[in-house]
PDB file of N, CA and C in Angstrom:
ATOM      1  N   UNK A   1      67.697  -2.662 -19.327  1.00  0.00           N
ATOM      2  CA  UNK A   1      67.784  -3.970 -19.937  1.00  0.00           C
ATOM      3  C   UNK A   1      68.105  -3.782 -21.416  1.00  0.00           C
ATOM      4  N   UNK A   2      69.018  -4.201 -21.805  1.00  0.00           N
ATOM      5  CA  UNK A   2      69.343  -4.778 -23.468  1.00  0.00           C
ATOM      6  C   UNK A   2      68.406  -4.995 -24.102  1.00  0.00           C
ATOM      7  N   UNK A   3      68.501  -4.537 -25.690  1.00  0.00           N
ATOM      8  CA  UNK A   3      67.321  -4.897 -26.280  1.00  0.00           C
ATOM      9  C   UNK A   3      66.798  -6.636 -26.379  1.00  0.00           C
ATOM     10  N   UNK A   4      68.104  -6.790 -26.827  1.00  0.00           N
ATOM     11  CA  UNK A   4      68.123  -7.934 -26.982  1.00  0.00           C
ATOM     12  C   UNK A   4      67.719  -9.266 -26.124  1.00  0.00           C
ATOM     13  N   UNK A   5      67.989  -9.159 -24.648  1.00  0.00           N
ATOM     14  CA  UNK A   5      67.463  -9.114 -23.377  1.00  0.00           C
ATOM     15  C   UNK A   5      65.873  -9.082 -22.964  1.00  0.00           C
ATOM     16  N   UNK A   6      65.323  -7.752 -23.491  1.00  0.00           N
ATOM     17  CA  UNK A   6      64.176  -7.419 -23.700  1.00  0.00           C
ATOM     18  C   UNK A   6      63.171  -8.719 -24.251  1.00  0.00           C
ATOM     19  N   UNK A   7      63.728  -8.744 -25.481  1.00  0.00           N
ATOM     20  CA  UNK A   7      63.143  -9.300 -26.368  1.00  0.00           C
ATOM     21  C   UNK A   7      63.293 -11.066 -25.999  1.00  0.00           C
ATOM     22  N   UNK A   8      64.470 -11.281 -25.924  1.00  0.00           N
ATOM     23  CA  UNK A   8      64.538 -13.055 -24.727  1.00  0.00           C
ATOM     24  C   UNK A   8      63.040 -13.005 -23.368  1.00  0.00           C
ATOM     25  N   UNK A   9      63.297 -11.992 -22.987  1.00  0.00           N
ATOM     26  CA  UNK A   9      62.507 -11.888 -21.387  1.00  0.00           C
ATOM     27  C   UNK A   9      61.264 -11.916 -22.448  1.00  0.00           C
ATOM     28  N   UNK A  10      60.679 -10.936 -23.027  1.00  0.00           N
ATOM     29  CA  UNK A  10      59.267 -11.281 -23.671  1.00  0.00           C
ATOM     30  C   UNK A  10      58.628 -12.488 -24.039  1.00  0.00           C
ATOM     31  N   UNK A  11      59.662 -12.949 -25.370  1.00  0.00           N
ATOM     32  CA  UNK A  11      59.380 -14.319 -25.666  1.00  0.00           C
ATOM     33  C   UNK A  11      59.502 -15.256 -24.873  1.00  0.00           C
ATOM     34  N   UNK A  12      59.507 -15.362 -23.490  1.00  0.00           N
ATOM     35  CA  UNK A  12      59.616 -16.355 -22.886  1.00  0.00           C
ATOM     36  C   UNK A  12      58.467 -16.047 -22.119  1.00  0.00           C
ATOM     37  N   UNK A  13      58.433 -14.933 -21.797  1.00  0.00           N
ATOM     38  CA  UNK A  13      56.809 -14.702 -21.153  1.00  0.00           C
ATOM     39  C   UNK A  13      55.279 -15.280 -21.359  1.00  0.00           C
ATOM     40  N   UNK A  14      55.849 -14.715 -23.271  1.00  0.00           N
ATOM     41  CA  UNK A  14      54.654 -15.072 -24.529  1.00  0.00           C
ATOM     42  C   UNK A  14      54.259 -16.402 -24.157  1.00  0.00           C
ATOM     43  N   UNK A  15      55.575 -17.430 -24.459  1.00  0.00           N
ATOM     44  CA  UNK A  15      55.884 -18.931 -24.150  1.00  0.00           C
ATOM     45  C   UNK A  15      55.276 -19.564 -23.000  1.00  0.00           C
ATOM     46  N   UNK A  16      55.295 -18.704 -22.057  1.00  0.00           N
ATOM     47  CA  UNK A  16      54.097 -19.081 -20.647  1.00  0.00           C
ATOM     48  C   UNK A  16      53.128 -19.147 -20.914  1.00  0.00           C
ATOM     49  N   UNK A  17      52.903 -17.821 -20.765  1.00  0.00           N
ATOM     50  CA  UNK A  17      51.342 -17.585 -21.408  1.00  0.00           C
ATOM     51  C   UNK A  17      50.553 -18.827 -22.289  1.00  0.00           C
ATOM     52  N   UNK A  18      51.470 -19.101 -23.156  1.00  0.00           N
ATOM     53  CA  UNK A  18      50.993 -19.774 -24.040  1.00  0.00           C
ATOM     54  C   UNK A  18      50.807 -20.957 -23.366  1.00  0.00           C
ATOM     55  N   UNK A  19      51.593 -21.753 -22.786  1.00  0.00           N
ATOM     56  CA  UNK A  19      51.426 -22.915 -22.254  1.00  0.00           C
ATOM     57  C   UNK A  19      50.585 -22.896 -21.382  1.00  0.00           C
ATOM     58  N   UNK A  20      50.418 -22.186 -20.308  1.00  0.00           N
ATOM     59  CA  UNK A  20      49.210 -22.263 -19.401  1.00  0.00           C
ATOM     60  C   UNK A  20      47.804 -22.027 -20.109  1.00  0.00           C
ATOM     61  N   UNK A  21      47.897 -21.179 -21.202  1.00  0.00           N
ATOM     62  CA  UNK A  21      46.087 -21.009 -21.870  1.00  0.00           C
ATOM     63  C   UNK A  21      45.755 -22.147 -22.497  1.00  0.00           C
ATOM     64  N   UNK A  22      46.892 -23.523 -23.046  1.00  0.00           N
ATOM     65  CA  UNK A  22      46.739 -24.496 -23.949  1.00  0.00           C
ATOM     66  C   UNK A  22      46.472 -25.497 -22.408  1.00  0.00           C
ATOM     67  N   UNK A  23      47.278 -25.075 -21.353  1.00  0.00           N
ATOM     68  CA  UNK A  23      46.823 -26.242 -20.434  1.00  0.00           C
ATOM     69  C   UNK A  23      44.791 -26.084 -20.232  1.00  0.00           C
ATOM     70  N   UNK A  24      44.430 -24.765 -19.630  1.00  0.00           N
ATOM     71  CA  UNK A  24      43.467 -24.653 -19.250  1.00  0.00           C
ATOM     72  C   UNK A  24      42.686 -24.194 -20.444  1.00  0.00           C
ATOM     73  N   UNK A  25      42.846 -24.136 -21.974  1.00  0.00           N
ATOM     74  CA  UNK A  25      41.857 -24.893 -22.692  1.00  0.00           C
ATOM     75  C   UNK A  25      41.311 -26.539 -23.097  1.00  0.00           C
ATOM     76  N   UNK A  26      42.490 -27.307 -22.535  1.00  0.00           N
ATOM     77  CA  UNK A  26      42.390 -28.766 -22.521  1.00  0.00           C
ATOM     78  C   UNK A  26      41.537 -28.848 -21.146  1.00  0.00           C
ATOM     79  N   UNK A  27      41.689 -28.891 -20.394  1.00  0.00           N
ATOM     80  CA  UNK A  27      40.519 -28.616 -19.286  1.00  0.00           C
ATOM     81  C   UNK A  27      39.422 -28.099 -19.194  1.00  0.00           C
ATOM     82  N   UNK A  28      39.396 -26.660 -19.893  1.00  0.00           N
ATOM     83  CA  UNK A  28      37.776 -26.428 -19.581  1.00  0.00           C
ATOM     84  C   UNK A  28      37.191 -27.030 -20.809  1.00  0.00           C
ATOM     85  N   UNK A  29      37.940 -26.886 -22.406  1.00  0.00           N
ATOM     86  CA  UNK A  29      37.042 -27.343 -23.152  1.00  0.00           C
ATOM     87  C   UNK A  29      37.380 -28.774 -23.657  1.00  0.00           C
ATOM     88  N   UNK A  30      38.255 -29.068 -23.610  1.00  0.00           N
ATOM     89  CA  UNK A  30      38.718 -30.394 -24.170  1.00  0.00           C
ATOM     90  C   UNK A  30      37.809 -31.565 -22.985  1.00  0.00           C
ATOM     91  N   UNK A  31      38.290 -31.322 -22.317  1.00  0.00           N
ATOM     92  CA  UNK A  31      37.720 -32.440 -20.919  1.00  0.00           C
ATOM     93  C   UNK A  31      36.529 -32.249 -20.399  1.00  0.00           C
ATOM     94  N   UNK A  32      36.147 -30.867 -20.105  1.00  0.00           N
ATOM     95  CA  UNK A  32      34.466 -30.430 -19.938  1.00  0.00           C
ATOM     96  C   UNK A  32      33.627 -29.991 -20.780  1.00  0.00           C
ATOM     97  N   UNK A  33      34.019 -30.286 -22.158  1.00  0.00           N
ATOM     98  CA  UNK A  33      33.149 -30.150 -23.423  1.00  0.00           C
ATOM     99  C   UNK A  33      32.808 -31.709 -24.504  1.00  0.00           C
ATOM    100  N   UNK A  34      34.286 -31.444 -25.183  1.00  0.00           N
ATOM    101  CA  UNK A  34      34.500 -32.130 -26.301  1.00  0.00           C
ATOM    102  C   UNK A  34      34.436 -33.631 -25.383  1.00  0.00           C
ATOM    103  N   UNK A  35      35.635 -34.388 -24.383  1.00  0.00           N
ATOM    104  CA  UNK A  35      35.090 -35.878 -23.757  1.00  0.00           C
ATOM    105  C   UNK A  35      34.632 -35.860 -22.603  1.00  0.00           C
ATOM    106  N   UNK A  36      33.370 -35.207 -22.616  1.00  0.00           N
ATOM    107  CA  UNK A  36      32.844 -35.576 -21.063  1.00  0.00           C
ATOM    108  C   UNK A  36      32.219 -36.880 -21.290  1.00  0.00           C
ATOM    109  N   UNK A  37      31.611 -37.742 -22.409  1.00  0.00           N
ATOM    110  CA  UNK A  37      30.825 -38.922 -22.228  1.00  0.00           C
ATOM    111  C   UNK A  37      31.918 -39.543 -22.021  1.00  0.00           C
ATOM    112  N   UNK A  38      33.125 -39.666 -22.772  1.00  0.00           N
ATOM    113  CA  UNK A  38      34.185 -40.653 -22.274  1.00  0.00           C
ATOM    114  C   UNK A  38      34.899 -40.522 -21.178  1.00  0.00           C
ATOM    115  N   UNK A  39      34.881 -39.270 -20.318  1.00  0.00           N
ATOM    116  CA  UNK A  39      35.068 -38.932 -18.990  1.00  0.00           C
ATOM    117  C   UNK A  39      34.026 -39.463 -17.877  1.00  0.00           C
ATOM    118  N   UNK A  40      32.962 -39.785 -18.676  1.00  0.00           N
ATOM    119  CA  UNK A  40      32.083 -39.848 -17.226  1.00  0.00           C
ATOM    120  C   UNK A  40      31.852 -41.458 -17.467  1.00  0.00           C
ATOM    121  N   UNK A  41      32.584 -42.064 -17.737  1.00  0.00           N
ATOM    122  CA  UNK A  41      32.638 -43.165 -17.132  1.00  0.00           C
ATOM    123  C   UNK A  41      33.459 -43.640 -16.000  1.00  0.00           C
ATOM    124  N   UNK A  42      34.065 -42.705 -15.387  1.00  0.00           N
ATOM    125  CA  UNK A  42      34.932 -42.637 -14.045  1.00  0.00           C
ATOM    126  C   UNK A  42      34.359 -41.594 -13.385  1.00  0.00           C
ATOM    127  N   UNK A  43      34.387 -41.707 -11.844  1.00  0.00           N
ATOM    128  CA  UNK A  43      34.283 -40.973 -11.390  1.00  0.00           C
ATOM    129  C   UNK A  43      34.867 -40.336  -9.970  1.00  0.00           C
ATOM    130  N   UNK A  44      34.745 -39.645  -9.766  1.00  0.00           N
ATOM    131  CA  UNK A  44      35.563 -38.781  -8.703  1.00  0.00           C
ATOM    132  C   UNK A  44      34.768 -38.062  -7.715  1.00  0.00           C
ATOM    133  N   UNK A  45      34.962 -38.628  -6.638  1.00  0.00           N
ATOM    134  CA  UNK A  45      34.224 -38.221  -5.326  1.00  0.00           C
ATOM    135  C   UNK A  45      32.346 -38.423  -5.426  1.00  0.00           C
ATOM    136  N   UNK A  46      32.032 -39.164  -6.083  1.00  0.00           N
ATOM    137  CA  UNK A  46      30.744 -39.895  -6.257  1.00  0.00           C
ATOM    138  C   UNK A  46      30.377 -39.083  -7.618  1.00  0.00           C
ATOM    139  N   UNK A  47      31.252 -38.161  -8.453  1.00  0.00           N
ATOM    140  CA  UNK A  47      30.493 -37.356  -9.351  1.00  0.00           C
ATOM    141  C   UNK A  47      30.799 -38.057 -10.279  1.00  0.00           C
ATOM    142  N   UNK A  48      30.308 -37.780 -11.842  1.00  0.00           N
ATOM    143  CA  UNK A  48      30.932 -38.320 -13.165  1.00  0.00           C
ATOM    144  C   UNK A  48      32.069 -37.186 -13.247  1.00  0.00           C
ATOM    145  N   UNK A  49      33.555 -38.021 -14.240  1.00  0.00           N
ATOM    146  CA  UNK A  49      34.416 -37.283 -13.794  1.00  0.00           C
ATOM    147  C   UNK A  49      34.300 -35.697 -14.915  1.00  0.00           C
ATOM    148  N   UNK A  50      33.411 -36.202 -15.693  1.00  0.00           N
ATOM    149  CA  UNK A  50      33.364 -35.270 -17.119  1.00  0.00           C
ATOM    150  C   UNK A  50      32.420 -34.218 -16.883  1.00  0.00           C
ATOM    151  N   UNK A  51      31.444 -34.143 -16.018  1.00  0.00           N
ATOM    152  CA  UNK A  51      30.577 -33.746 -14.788  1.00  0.00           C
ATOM    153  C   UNK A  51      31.748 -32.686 -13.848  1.00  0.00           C
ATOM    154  N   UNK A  52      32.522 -33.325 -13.255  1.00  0.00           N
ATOM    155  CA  UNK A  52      33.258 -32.806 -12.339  1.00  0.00           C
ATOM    156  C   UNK A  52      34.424 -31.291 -13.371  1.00  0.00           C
ATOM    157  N   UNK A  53      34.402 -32.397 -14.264  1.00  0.00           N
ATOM    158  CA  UNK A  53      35.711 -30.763 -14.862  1.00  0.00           C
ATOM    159  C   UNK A  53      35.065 -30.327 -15.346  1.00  0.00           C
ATOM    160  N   UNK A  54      34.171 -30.128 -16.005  1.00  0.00           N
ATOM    161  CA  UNK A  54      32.947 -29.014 -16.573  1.00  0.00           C
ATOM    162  C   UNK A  54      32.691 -27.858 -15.437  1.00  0.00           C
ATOM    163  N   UNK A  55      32.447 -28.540 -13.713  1.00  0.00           N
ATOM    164  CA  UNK A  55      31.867 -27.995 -13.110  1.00  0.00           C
ATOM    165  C   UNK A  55      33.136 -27.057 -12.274  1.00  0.00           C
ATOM    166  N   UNK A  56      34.409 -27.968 -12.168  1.00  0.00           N
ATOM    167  CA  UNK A  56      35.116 -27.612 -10.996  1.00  0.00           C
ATOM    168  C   UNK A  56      36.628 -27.776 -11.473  1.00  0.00           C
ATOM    169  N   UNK A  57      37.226 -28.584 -12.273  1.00  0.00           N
ATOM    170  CA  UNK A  57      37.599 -28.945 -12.999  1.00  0.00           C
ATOM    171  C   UNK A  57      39.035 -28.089 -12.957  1.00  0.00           C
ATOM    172  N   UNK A  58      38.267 -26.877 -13.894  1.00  0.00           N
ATOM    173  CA  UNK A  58      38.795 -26.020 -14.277  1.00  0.00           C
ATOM    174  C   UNK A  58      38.473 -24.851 -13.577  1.00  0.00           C
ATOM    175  N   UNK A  59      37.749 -24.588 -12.859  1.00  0.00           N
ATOM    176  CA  UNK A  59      38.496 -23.331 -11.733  1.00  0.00           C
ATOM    177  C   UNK A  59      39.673 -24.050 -10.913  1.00  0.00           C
ATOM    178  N   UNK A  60      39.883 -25.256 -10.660  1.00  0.00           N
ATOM    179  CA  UNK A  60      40.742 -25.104  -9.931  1.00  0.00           C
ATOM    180  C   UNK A  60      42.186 -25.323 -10.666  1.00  0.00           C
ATOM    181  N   UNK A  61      41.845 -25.923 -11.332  1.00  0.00           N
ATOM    182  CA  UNK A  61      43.089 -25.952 -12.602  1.00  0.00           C
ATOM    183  C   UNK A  61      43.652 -24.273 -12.945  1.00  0.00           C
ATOM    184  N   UNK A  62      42.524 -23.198 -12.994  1.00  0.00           N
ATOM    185  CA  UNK A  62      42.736 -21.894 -12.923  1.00  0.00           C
ATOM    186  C   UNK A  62      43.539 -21.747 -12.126  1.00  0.00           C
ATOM    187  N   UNK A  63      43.127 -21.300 -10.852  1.00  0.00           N
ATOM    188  CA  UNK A  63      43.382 -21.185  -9.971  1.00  0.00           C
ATOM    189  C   UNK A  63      45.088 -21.493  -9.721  1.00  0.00           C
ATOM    190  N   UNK A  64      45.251 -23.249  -9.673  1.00  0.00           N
ATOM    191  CA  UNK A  64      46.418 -23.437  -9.552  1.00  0.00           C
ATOM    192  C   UNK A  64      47.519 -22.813 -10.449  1.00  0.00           C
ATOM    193  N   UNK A  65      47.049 -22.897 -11.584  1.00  0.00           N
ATOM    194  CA  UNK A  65      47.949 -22.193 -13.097  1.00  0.00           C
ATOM    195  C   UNK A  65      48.394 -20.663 -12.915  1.00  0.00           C
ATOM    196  N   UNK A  66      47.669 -19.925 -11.823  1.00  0.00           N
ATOM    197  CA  UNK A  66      47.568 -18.656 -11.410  1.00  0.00           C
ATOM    198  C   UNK A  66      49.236 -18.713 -10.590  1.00  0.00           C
ATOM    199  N   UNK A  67      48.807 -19.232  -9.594  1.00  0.00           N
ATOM    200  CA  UNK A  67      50.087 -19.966  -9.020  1.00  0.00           C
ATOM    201  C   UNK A  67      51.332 -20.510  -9.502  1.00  0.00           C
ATOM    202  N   UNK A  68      51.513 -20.853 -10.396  1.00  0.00           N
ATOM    203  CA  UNK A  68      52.296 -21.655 -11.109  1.00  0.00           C
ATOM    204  C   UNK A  68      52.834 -20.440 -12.682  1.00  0.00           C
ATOM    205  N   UNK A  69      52.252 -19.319 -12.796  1.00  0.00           N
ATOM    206  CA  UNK A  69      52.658 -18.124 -13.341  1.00  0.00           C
ATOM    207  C   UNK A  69      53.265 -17.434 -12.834  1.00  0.00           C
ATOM    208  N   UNK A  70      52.879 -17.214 -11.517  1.00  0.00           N
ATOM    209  CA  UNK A  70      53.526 -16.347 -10.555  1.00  0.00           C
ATOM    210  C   UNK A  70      54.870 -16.814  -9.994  1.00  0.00           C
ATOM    211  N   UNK A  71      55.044 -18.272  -9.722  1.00  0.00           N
ATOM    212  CA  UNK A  71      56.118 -18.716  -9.580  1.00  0.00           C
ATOM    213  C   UNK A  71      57.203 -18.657 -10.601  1.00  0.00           C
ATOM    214  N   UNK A  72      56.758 -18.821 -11.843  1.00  0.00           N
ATOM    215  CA  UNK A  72      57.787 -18.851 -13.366  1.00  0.00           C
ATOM    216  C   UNK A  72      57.911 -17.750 -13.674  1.00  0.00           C
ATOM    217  N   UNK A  73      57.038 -16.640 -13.298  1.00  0.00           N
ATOM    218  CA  UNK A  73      57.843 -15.447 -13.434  1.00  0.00           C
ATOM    219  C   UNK A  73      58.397 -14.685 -12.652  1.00  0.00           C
ATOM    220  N   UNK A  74      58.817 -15.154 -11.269  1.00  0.00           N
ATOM    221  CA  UNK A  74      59.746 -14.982 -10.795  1.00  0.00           C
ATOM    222  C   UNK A  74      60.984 -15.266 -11.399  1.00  0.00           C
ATOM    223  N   UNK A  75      60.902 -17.041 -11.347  1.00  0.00           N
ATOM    224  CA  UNK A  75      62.365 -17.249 -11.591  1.00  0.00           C
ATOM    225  C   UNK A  75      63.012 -16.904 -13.040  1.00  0.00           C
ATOM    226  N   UNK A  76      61.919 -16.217 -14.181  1.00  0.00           N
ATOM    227  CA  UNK A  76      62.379 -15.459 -15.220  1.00  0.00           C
ATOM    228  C   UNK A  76      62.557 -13.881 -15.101  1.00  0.00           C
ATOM    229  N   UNK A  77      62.299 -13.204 -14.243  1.00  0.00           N
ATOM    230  CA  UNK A  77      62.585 -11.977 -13.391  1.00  0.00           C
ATOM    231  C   UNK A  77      64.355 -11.979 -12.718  1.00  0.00           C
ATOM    232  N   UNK A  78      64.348 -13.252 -12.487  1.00  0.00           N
ATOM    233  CA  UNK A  78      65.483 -13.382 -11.454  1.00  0.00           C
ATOM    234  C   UNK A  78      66.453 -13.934 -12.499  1.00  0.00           C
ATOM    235  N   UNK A  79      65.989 -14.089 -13.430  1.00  0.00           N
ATOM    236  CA  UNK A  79      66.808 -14.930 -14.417  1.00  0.00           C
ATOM    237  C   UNK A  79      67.188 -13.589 -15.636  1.00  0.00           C
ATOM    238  N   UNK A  80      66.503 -12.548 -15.930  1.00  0.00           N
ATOM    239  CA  UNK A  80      66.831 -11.941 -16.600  1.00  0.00           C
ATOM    240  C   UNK A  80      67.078 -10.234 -15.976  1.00  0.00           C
ATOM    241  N   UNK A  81      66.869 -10.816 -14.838  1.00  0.00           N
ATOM    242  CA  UNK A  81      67.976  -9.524 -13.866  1.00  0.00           C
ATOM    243  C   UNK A  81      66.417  -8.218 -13.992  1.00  0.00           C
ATOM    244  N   UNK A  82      65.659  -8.425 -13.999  1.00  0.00           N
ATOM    245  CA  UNK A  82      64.264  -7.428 -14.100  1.00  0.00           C
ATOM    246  C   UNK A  82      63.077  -7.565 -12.592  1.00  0.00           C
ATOM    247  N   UNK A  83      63.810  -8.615 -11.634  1.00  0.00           N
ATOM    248  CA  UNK A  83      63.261  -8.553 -10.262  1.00  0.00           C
ATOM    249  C   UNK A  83      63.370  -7.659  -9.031  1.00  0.00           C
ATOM    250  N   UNK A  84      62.213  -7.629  -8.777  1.00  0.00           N
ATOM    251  CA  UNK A  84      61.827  -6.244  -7.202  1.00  0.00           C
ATOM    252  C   UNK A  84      62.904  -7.171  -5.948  1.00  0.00           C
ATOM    253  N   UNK A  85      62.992  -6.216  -5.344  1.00  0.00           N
ATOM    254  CA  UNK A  85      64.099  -6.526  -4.197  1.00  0.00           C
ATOM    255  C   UNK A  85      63.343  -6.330  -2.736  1.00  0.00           C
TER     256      UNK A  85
END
């Protein structure tokens, strides 16, 4: 791979990264910290909802984001010619 190449494929990696840790810090701490009183005035499946992402929230938000890495770095693998066959 080109340096230059290299260095595109990284920063776009970084750029993931980054976006998924800003998603699932708005989730575990933004939503199950900082507004759970203004969250738990709704609720979800009989729980308070500010209750619920504190508790569950955010593993599954994990979880899915896990998923959703693995998929984007494929198609940046496949996109910068650095994918298993």
């Amino acid at each position: 791979m080109l340096n230059e190449s290299a260095q595109a494929y990284w920063r776009a990696n970084l750029r993931l990264v980054a976006f998924c840790l800003a998603i699932w810090f708005l989730v575990s701490y933004v939503f199950g910290i900082l507004m759970v009183e203004q969250l738990n005035t709704f609720q979800l499946g009989g729980y308070k909802l500010g209750f619920w992402f504190a508790q569950q929230g955010s593993i599954y938000t994990f979880v899915i984001l896990i998923f959703f890495y693995a998929w984007r770095m494929s198609v940046l693998d496949r996109k910068y010619d650095v994918h298993e066959d």
